[in-house]
C-alpha atoms as a PDB file:
ATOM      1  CA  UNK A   1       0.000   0.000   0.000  1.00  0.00           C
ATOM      2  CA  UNK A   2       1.140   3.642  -0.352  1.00  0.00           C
ATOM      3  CA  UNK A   3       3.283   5.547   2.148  1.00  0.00           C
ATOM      4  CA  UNK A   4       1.453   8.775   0.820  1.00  0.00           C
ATOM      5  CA  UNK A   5      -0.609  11.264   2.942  1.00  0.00           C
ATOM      6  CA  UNK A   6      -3.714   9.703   2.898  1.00  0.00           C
ATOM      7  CA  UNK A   7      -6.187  11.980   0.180  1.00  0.00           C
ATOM      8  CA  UNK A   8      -9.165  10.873   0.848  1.00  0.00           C
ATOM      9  CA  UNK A   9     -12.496  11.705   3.154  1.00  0.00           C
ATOM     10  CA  UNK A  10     -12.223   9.068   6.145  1.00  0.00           C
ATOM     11  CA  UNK A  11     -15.747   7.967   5.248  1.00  0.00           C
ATOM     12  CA  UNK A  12     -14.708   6.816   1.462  1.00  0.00           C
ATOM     13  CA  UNK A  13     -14.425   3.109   1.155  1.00  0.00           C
ATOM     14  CA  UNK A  14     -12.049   1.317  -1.062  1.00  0.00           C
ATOM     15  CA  UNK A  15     -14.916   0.666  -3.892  1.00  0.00           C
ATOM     16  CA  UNK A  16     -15.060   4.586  -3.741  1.00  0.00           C
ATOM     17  CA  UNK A  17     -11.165   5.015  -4.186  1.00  0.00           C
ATOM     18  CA  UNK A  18     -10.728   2.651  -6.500  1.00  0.00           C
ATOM     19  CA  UNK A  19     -13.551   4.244  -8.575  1.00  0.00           C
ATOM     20  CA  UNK A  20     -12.792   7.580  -8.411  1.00  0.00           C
ATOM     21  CA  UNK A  21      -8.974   6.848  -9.807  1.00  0.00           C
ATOM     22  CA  UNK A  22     -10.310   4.294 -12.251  1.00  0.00           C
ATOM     23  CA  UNK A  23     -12.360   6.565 -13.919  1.00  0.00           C
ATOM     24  CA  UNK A  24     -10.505  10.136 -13.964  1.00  0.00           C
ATOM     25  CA  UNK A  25      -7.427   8.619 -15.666  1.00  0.00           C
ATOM     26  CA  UNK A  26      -6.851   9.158 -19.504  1.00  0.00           C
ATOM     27  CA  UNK A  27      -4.527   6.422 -20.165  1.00  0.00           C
ATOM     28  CA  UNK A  28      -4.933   2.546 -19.544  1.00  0.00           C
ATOM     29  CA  UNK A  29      -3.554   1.785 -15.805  1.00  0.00           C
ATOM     30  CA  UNK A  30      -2.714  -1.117 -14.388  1.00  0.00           C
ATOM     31  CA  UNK A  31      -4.267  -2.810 -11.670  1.00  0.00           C
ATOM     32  CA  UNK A  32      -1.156  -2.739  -9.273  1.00  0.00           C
ATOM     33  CA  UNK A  33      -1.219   1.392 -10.491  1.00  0.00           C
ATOM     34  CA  UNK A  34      -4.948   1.840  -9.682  1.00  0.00           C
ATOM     35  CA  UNK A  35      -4.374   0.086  -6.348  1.00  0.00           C
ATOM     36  CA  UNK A  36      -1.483   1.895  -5.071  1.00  0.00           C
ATOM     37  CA  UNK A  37      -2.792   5.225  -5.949  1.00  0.00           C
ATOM     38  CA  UNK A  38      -6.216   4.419  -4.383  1.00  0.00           C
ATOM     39  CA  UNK A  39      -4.367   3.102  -1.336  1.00  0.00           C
ATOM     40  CA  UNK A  40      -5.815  -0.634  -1.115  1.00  0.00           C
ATOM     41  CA  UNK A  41      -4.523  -4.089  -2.243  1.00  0.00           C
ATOM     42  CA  UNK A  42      -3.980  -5.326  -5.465  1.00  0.00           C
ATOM     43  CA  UNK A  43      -6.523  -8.034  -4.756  1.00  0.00           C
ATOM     44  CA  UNK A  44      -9.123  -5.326  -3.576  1.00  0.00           C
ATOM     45  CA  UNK A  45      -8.670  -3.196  -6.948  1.00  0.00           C
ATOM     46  CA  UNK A  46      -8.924  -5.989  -9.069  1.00  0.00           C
ATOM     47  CA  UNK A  47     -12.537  -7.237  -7.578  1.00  0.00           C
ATOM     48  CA  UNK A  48     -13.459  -3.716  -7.481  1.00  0.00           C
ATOM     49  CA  UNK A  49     -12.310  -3.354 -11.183  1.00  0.00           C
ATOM     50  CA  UNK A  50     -13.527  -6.147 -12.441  1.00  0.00           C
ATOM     51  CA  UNK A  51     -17.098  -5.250 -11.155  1.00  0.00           C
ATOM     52  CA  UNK A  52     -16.563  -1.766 -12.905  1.00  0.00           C
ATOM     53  CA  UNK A  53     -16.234  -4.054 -16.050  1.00  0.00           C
ATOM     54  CA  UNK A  54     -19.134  -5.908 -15.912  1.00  0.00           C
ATOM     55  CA  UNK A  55     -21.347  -2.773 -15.044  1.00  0.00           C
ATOM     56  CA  UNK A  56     -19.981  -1.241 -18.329  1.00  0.00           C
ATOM     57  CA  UNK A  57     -18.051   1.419 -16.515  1.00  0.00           C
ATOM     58  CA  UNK A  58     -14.308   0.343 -17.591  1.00  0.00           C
ATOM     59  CA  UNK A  59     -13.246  -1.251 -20.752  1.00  0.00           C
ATOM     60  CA  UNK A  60     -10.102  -3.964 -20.142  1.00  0.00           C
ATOM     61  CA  UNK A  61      -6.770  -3.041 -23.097  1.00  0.00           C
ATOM     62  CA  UNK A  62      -3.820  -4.846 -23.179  1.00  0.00           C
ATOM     63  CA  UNK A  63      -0.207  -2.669 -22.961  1.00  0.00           C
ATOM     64  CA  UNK A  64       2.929  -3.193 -21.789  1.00  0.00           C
ATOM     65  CA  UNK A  65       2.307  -3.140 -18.404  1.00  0.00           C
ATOM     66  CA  UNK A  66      -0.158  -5.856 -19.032  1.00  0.00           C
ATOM     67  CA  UNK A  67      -4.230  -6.201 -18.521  1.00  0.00           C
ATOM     68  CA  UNK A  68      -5.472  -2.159 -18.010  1.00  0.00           C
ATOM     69  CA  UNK A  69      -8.082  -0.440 -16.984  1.00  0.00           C
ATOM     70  CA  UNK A  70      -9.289   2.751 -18.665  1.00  0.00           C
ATOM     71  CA  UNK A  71     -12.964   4.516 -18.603  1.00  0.00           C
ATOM     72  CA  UNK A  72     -15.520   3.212 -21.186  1.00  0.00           C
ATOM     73  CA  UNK A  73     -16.151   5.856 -23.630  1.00  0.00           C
ATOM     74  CA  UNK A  74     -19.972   5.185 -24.416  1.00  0.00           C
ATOM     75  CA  UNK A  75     -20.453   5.070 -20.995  1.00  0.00           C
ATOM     76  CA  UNK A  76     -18.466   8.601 -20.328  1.00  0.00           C
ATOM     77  CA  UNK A  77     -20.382  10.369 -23.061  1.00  0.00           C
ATOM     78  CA  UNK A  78     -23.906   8.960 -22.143  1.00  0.00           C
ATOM     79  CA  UNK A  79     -23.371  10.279 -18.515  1.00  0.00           C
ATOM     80  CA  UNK A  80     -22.336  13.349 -19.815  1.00  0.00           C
ATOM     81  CA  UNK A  81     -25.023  13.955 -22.226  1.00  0.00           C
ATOM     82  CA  UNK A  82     -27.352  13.350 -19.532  1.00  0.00           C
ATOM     83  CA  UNK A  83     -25.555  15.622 -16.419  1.00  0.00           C
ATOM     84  CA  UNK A  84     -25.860  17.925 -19.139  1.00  0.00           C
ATOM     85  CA  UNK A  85     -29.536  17.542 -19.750  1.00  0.00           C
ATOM     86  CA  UNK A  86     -30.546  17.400 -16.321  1.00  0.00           C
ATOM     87  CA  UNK A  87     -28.824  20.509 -15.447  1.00  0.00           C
ATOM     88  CA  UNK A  88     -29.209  23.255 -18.086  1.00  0.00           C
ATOM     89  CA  UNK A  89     -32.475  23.994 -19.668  1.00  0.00           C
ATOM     90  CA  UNK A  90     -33.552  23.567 -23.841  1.00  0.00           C
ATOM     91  CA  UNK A  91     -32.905  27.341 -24.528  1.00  0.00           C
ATOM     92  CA  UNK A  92     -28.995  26.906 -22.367  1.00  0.00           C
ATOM     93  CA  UNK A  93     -28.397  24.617 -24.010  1.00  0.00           C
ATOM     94  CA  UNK A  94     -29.285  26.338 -27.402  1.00  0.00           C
ATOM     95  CA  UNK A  95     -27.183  29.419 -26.487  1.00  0.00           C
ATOM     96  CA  UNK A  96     -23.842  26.993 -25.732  1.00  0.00           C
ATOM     97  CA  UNK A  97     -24.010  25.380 -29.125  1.00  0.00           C
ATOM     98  CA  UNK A  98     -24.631  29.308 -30.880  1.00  0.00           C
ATOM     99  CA  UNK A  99     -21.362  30.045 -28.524  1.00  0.00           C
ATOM    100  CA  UNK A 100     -19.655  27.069 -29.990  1.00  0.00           C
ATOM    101  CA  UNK A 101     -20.382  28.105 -33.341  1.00  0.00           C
ATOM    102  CA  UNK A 102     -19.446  31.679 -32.554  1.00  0.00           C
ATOM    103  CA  UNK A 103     -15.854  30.484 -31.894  1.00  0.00           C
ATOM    104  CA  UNK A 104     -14.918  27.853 -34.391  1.00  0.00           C
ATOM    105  CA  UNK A 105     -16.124  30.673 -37.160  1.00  0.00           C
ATOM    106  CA  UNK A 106     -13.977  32.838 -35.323  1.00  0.00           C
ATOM    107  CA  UNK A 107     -11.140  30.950 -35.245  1.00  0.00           C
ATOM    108  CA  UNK A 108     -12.122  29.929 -39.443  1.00  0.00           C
ATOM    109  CA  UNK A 109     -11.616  34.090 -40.102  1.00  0.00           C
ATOM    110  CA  UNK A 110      -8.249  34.329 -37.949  1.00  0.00           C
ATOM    111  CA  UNK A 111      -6.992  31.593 -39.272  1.00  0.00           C
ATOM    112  CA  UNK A 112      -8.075  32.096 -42.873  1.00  0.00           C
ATOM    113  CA  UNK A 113      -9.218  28.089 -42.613  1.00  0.00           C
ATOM    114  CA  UNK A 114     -12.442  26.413 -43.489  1.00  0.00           C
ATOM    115  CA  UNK A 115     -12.106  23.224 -41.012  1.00  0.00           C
ATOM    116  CA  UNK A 116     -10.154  21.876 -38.136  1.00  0.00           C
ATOM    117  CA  UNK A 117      -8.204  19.537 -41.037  1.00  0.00           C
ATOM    118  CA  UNK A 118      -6.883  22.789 -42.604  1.00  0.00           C
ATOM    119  CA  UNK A 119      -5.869  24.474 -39.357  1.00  0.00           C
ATOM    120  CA  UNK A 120      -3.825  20.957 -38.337  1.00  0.00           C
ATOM    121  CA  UNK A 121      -2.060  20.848 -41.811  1.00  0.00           C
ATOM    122  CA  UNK A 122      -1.617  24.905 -41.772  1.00  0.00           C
ATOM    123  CA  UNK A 123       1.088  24.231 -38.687  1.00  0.00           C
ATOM    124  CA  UNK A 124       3.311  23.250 -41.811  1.00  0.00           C
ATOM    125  CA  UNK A 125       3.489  26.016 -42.998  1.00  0.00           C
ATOM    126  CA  UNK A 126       7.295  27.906 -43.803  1.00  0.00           C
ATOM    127  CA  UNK A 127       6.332  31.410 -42.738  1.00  0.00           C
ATOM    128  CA  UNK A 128       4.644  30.729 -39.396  1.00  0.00           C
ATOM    129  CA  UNK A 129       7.256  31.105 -36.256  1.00  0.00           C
ATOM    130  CA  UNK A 130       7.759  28.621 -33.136  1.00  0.00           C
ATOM    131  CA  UNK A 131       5.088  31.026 -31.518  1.00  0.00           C
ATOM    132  CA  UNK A 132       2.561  31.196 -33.995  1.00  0.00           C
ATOM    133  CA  UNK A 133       2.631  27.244 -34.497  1.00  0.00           C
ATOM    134  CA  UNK A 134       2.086  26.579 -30.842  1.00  0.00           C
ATOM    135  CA  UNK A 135      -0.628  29.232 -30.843  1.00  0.00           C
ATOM    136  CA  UNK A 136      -1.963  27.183 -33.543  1.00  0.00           C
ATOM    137  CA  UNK A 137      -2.356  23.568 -31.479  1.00  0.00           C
ATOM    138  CA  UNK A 138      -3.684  25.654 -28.899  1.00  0.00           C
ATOM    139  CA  UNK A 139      -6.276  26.206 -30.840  1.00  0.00           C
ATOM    140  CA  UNK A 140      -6.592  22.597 -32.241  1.00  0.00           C
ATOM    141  CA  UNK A 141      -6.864  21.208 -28.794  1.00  0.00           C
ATOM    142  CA  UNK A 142      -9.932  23.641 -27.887  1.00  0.00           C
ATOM    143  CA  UNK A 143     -11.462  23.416 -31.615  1.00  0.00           C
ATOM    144  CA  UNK A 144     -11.349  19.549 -30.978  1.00  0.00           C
ATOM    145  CA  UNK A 145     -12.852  20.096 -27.077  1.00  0.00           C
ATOM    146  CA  UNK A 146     -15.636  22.534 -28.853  1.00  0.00           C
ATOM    147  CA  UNK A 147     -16.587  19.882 -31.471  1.00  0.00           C
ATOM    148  CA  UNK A 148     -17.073  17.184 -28.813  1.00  0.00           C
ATOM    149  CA  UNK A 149     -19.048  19.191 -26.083  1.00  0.00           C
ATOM    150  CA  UNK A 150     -20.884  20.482 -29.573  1.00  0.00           C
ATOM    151  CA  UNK A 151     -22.173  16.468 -30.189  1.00  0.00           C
ATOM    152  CA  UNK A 152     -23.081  15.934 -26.322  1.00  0.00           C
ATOM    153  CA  UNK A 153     -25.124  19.562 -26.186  1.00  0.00           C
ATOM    154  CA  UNK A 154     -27.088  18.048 -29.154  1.00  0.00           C
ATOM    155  CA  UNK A 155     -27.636  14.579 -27.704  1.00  0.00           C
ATOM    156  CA  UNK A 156     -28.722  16.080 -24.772  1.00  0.00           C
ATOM    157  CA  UNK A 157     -31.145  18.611 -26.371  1.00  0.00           C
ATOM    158  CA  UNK A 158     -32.201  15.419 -28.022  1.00  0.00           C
ATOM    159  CA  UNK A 159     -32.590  13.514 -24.957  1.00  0.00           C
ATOM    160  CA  UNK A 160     -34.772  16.298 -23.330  1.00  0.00           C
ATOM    161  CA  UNK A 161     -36.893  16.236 -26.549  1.00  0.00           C
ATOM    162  CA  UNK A 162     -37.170  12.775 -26.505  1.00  0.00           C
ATOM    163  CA  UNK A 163     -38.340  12.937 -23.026  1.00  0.00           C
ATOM    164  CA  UNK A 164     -40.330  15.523 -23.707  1.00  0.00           C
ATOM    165  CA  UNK A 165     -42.381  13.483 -26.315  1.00  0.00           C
ATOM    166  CA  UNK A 166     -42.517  10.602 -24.246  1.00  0.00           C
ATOM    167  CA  UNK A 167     -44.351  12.957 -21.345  1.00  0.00           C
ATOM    168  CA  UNK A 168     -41.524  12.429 -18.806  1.00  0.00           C
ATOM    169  CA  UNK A 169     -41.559  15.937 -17.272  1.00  0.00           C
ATOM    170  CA  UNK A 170     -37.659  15.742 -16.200  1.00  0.00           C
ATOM    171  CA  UNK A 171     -34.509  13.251 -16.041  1.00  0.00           C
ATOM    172  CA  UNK A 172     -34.584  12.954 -12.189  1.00  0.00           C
ATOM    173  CA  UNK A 173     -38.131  12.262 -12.235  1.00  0.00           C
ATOM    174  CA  UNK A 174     -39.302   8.349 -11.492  1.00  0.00           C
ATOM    175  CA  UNK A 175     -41.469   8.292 -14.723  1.00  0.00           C
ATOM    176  CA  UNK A 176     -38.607   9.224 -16.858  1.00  0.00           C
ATOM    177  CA  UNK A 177     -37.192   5.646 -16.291  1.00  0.00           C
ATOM    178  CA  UNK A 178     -40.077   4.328 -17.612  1.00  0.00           C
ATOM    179  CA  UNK A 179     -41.609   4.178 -20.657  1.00  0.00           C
ATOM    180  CA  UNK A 180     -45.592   5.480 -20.780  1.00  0.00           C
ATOM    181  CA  UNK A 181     -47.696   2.105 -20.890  1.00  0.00           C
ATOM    182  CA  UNK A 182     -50.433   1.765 -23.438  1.00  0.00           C
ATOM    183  CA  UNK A 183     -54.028   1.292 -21.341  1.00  0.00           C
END
């Protein structure tokens, strides 16, 4: 176990520590990894993982560290598309993806580019300086954040239509678990 401070709230379990770094990493980990850093066995992180698995939670990769654990991305975007749903309303959402929009044609005038693919092979370019090219991947990174937060605003304005049009009033709401029997 680790000889590190301990991190955590005294009431969090090792199924909460082992979750928590499990599912905030963006590269595979190991089990022995997850374990240490969540300050339990390697035995306990593996059960713990392994029951992340099966709920769909983590996917299992092979590297060179061997078996790894890293978060399931169909299961990352369909909790975001709904935290987004069930906290901002049709019309905030609306506004976020004219925001969106707002930037990327922005960043299509300064640039003098008509889509992220010109802007990446633009960083070729002879006359730009060190400066200007890292300005440049700057910008890729937050054009390529913009264009996935773009496809979970419109899944979740989707969602809430959805819902909507099924007559579930809201996403925390008991009825909109269900769908509206005939009779």
């Amino acid at each position: 176990m680790s000889k590190k401070e301990p991190r955590w709230p005294d009431n969090a379990d090792a199924a909460e520590r082992v979750r928590h770094v499990a599912l905030t990493r963006t590269e595979p980990r190991n089990a022995g990894w997850i374990a240490e850093e969540a300050d339990v066995s390697r035995d306990t992180a593996v059960k713990y993982l392994e029951r992340m698995v099966e709920q769909g939670d983590l996917e299992v990769v092979e590297t060179n560290e061997g078996t790894s654990y890293q978060p399931d991305n169909v299961t990352q975007l369909l909790r975001e598309v709904r935290e987004l749903a069930e906290a901002h309303t049709l019309d905030e959402l609306t506004h976020e993806l004219n925001a969106i929009g707002e930037e990327l044609d922005t960043w299509k005038d300064t640039y003098g580019v008509e889509s992220l693919a010109e802007l990446r092979q633009s960083i070729g370019r002879d006359d730009l300086a060190g400066d200007e090219r890292r300005e440049r991947l700057e910008t890729i990174e937050e054009w390529e954040y913009n264009i996935e937060m773009r496809e979970s605003i419109q899944l979740a304005i989707s969602l809430k239509s959805s819902l909507t049009t099924l007559g579930a009033e809201s996403l925390g709401d008991e009825s909109s678990t269900k769908l509206p029997q005939e009779g």
